[in-house]
Protein backbone atom coordinates (compact mmCIF):
# COMPACT_ATOMS: atom_id res chain seq x y z
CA UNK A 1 29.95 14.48 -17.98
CA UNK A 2 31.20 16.32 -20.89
CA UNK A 3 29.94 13.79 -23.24
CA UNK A 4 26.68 13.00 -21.35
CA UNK A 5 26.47 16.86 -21.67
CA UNK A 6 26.75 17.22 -25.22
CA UNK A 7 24.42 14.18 -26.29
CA UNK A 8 21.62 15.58 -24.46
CA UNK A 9 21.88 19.19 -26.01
CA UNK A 10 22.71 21.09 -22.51
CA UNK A 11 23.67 24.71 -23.31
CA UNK A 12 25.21 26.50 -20.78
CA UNK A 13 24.48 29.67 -22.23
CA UNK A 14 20.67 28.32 -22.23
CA UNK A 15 21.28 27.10 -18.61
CA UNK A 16 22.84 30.86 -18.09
CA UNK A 17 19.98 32.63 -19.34
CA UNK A 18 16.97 30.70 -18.23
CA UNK A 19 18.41 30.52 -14.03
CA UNK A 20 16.99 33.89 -13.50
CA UNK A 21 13.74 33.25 -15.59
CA UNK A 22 13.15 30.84 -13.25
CA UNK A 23 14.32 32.93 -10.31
CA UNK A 24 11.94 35.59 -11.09
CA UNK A 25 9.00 33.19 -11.84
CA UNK A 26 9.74 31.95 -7.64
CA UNK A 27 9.28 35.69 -6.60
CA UNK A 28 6.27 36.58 -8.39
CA UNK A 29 4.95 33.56 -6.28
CA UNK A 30 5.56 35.18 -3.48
CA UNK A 31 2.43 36.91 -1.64
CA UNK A 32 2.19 40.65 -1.08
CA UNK A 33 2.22 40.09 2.86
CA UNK A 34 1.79 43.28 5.20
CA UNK A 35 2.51 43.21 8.88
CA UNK A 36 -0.80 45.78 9.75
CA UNK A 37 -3.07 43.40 7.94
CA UNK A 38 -1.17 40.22 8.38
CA UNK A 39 -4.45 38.81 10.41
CA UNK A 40 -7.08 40.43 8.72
CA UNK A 41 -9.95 38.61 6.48
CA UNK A 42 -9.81 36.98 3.95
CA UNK A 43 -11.29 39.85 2.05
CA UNK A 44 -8.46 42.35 3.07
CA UNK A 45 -5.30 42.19 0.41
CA UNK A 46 -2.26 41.63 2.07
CA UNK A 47 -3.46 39.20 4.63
CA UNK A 48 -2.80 35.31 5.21
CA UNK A 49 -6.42 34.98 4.94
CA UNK A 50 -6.82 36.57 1.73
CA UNK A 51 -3.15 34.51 0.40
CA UNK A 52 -5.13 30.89 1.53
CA UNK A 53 -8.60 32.16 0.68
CA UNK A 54 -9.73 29.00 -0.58
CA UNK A 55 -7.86 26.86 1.42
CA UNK A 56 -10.93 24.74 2.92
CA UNK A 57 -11.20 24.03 -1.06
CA UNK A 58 -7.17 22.86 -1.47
CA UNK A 59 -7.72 21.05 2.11
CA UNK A 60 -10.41 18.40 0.66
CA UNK A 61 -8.28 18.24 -2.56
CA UNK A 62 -4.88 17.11 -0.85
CA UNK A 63 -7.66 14.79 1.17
CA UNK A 64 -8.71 13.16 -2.09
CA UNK A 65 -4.80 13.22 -2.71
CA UNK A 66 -4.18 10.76 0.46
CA UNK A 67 -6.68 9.02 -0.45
CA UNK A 68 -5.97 8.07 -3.97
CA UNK A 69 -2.69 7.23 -2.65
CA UNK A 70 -4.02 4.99 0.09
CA UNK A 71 -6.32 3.11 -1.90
CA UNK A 72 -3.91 2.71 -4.67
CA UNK A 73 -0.77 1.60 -2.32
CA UNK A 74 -3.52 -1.35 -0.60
CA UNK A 75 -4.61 -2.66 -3.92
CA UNK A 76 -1.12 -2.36 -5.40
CA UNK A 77 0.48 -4.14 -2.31
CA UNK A 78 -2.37 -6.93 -1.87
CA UNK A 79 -1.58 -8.01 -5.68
CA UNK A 80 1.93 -7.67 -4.80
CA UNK A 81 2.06 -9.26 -2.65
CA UNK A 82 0.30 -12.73 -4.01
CA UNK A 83 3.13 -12.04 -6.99
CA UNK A 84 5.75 -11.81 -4.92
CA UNK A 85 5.75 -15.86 -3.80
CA UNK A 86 5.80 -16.86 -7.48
CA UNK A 87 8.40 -14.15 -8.41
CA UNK A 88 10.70 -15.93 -5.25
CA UNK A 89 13.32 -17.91 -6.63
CA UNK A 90 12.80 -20.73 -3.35
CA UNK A 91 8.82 -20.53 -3.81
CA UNK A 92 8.19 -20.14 -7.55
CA UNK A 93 6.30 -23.72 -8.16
CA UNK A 94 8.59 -23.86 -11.10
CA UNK A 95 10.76 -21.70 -13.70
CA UNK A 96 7.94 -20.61 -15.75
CA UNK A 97 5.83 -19.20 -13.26
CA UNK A 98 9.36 -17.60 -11.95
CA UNK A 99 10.26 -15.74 -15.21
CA UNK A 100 6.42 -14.76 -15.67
CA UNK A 101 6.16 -13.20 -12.51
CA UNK A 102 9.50 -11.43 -12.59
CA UNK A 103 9.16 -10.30 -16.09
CA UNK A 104 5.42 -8.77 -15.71
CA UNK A 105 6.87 -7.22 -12.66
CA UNK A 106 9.51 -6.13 -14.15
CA UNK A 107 6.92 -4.42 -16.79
CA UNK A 108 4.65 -3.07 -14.72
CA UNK A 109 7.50 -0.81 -12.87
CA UNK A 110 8.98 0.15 -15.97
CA UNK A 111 5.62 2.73 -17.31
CA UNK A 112 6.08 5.92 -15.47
CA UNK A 113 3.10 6.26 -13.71
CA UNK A 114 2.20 9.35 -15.56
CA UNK A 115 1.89 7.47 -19.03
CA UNK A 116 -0.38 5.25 -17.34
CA UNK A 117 -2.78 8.00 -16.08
CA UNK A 118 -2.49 9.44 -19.67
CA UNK A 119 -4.30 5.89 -20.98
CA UNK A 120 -6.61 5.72 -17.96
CA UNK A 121 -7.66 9.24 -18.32
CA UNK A 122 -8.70 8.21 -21.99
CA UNK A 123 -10.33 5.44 -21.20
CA UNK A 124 -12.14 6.34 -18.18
CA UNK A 125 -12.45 10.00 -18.46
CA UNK A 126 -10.86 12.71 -15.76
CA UNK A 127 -11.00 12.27 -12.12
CA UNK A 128 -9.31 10.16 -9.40
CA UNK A 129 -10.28 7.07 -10.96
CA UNK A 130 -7.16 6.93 -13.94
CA UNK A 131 -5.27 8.12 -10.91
CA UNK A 132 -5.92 5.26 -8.63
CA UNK A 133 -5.24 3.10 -11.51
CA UNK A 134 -2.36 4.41 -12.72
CA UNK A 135 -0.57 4.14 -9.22
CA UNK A 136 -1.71 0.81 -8.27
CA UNK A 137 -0.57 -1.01 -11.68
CA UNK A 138 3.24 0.87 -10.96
CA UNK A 139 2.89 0.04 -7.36
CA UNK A 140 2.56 -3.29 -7.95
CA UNK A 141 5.43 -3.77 -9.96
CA UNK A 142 7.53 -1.55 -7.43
CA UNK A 143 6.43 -3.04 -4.05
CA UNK A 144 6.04 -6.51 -6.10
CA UNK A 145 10.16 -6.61 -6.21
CA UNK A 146 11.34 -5.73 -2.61
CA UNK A 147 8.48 -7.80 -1.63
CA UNK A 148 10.23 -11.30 -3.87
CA UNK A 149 13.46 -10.14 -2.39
CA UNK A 150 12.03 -10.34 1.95
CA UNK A 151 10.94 -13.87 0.57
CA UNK A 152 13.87 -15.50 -0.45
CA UNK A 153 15.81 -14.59 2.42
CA UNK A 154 13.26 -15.58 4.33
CA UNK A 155 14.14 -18.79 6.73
CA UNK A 156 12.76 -21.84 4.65
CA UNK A 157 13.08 -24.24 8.10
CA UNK A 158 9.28 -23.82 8.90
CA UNK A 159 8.44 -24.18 5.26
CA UNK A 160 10.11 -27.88 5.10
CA UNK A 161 8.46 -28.62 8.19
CA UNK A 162 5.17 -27.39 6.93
CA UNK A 163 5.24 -28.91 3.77
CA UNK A 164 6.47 -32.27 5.40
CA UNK A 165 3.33 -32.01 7.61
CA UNK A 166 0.89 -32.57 4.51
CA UNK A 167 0.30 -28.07 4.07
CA UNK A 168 -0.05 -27.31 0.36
CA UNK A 169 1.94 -24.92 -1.69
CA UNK A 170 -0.60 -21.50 -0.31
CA UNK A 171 -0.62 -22.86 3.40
CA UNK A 172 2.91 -23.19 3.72
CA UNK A 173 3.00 -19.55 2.36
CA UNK A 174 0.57 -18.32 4.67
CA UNK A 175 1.62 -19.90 8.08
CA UNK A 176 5.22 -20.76 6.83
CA UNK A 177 6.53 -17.73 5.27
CA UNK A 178 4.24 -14.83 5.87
CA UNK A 179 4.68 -14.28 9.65
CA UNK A 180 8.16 -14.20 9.23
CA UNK A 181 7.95 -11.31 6.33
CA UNK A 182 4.98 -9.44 7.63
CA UNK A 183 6.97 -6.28 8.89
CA UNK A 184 9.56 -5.61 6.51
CA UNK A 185 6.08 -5.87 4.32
CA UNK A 186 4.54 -3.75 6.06
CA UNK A 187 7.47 -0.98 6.25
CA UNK A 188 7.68 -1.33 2.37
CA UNK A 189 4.25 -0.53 2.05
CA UNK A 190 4.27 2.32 4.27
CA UNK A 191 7.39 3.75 2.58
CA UNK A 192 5.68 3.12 -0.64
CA UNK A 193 2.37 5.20 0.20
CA UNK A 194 4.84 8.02 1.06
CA UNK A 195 6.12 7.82 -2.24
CA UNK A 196 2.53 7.48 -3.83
CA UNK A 197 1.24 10.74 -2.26
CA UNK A 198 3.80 12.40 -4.25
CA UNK A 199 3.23 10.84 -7.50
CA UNK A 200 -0.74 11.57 -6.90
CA UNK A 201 0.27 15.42 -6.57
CA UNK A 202 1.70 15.19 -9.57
CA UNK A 203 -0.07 13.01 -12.11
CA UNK A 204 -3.36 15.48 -11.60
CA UNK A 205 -1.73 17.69 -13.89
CA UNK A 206 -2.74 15.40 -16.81
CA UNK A 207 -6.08 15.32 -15.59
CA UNK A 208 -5.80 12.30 -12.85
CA UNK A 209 -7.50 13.80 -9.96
CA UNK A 210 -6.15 15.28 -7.12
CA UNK A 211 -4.59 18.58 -5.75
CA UNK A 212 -2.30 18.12 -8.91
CA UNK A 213 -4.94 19.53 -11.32
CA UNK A 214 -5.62 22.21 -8.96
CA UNK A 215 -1.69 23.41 -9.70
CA UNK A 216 -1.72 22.63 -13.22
CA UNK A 217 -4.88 25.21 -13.56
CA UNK A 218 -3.50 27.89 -11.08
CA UNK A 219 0.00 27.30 -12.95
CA UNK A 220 -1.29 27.51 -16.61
CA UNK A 221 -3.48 30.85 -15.62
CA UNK A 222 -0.43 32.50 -13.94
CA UNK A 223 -2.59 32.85 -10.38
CA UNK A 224 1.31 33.71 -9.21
CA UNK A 225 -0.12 33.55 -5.36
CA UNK A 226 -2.09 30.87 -5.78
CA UNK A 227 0.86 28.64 -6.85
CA UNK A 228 2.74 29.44 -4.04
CA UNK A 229 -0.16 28.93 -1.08
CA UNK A 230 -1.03 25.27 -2.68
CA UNK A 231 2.25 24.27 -3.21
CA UNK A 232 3.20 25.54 0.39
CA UNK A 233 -0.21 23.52 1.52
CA UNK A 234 1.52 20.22 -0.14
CA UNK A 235 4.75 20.45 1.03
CA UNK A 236 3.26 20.51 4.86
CA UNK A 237 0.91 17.91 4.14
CA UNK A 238 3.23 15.63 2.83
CA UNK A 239 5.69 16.05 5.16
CA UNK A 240 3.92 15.34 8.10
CA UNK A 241 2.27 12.21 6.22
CA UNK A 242 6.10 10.98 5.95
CA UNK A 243 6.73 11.75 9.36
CA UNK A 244 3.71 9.71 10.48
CA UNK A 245 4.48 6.93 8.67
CA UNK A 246 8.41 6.91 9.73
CA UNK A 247 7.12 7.02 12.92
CA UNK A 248 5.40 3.76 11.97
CA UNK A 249 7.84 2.11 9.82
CA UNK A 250 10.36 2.33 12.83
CA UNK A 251 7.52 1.30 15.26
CA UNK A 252 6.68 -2.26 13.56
CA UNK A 253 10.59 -2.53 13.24
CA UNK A 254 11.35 -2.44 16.33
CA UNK A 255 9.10 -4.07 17.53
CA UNK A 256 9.50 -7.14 15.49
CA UNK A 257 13.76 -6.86 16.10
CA UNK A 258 13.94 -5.89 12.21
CA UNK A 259 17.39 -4.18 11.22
């Protein structure tokens, strides 16, 4: 720790001195609530209306949020999951196609998703575009490894069979494999969108759409109760999106006797 300490330059005098920075940074978040006008308008200081007084605005931004998430954890999971069969040491149609697969998975995970957007944003300007983008591509390479590992411990009886019945390489994939895999797929991908809501709240801040460049704006112009009503906004909204979809994870796993 010591060492690990020292090579990355962490001062505990700096660490001393900055805790309360950030301490007092968290309280001028904090809204200037009063009990006799905690129901007023939004017009009236004090009030909850007047803290989330554009909170019909932050609502269809953590809506675009979802959605870049959703669209990016399909597309990401759909290419995926076509990789995964060749990245599966029992399905790869030979050691070439194994090591290409694995290593461009292996590639695609290793980008932060944030130095993607950064490109995308370039190239395609801001917006929830370069978002989308820059989730898919790492979602691919995430979802692209659990989904090679469900394979090859898959049961490779029906496959034999299959293939000894005259099915080609994709059929014995599809009616073979597949059904077997298909929830602990699906509970991945679930768990995965979770995961990509967050990163799409967070890569807005270099411009990739979202709520994300909402904070980054409220943040860099020190609108103190701003930052705390949006973030407060997130937080809910992503929690009950990962409640919903543990609901649903444990749903399809249960269902299909997955431990």
């Amino acid at each position: 720790l010591y060492v690990a300490s020292w090579l990355s330059e962490v001062s505990p005098e700096v660490l001393a001195a900055g805790l309360p920075r950030v301490t007092e940074y968290f309280i001028r978040t904090l809204p200037d609530l009063r009990w006799a006008v905690l129901f007023a308008d939004s017009e009236t200081e004090g009030s909850l209306a007047h803290w989330f007084y554009r909170a019909d605005a932050w609502a269809l931004l953590l809506l675009e949020t979802a959605n870049m998430a959703a669209l990016a954890t399909l597309g990401g999971a759909a290419v995926a999951l076509l990789l995964s069969f060749f990245a599966s040491r029992n399905l790869a149609r030979s050691q070439w196609s194994y090591q290409i697969a694995r290593r461009t998975l292996e590639a695609l995970r290793t980008i932060p998703e944030i130095v993607y957007a950064l490109i995308f944003v370039w190239a395609f300007g801001i917006g929830a575009l370069a978002g989308i983008l820059a989730i898919m591509i790492h979602t691919v390479g995430a979802l692209g490894k659990l989904f090679s590992e469900v394979v090859e411990n898959a049961d490779m009886r029906p496959w034999d069979g299959v293939r000894a019945a005259g099915a080609t390489w994709g059929q014995a994939c599809r009616y073979a494999i597949l059904p077997q895999v298909a929830p602990n797929l699906i509970s991945y991908t679930l768990l995965r969108f979770e995961i990509n809501v967050r990163g799409a709240s967070v890569i807005g801040f270099v411009g990739a759409g979202g709520i994300g460049q909402e904070i980054y704006t409220v943040i860099s112009f020190n609108y103190y109760d701003e930052v705390s009503s949006i973030v407060l906004m997130v937080i809910v909204a992503v929690a009950l999106i990962d409640l919903i979809s543990e609901r649903l994870r444990h749903r399809i796993t249960e269902a299909a006797g997955v431990r």
